[in-house]
Protein backbone atom coordinates (compact mmCIF):
# COMPACT_ATOMS: atom_id res chain seq x y z
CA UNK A 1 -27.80 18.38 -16.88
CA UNK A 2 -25.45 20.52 -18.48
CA UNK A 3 -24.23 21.56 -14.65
CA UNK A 4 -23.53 17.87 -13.79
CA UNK A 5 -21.92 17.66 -17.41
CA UNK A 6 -19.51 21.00 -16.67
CA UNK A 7 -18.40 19.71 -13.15
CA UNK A 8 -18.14 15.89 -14.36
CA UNK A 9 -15.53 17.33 -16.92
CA UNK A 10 -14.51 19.29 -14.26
CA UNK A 11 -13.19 16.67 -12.04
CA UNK A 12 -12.23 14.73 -14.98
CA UNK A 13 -9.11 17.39 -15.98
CA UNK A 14 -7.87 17.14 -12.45
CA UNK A 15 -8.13 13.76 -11.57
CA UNK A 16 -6.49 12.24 -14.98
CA UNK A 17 -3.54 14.25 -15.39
CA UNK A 18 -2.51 13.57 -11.42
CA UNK A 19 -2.99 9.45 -12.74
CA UNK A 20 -0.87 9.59 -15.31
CA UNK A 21 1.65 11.71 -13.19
CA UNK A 22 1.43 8.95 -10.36
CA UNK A 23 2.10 5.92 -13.24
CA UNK A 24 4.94 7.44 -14.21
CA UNK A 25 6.29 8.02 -10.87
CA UNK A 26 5.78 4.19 -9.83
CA UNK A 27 9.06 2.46 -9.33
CA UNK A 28 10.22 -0.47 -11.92
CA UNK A 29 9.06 -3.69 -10.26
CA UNK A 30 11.26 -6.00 -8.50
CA UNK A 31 11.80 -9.35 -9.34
CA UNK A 32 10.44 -11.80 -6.88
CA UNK A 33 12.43 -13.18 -4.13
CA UNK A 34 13.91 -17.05 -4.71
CA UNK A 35 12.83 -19.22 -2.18
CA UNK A 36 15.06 -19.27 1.51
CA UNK A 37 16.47 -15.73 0.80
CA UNK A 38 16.27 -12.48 2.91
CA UNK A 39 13.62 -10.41 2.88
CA UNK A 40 14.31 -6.87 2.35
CA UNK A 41 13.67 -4.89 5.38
CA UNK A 42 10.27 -2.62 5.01
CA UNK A 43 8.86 -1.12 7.58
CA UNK A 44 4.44 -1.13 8.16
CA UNK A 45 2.14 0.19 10.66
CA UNK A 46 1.35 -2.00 13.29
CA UNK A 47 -1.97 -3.03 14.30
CA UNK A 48 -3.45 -4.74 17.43
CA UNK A 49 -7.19 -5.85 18.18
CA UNK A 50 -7.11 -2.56 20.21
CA UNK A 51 -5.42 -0.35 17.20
CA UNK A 52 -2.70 1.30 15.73
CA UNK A 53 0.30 1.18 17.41
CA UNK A 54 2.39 4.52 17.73
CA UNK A 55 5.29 3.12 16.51
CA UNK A 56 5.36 1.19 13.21
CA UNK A 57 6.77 -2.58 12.87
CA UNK A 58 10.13 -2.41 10.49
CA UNK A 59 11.29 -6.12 9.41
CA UNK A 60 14.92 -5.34 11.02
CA UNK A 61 13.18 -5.40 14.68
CA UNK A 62 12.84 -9.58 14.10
CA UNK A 63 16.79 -10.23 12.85
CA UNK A 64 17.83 -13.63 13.69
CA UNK A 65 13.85 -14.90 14.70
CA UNK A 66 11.45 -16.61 12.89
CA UNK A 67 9.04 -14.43 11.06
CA UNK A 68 5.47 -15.90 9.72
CA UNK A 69 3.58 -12.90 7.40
CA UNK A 70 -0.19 -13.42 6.98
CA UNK A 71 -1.89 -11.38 4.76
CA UNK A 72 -5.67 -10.72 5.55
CA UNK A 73 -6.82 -8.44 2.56
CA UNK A 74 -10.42 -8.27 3.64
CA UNK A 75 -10.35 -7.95 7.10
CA UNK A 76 -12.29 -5.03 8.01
CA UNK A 77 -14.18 -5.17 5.15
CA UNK A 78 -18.09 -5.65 3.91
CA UNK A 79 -16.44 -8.35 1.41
């Protein structure tokens, strides 16, 4: 028990200090975008039903087209 305790504590000290290092590090949030402006370009990996693509989809590749984002945030999962 006192093993599991040790190594719990253990993992503890590293884990929590490289948290608080990555909070700190995280970028002020932007304010959200008004309605009928331009997205600011990102750039994401791309996906097809066959994979990843080597090259990853960037925002800019679409100027002056019609863009529809769908967010799926549990495909590929149990939930």
């Amino acid at each position: 028990m006192r093993m599991l305790s040790a190594a719990a504590l253990a993992v503890a000290a590293l884990v929590v200090p490289a948290m608080r290092a990555e909070a700190q590090a995280a970028p002020a949030p932007q304010p959200p975008l008004e309605v009928g402006a331009v997205a600011p370009d990102f750039v994401l990996p791309g996906a097809t039903r066959y994979g990843l693509l080597q090259q990853p989809v960037r925002l800019s590749d679409f100027r002056g087209k019609t863009v529809v984002l769908a967010f799926f945030f549990r495909a590929r999962t149990r939930g």
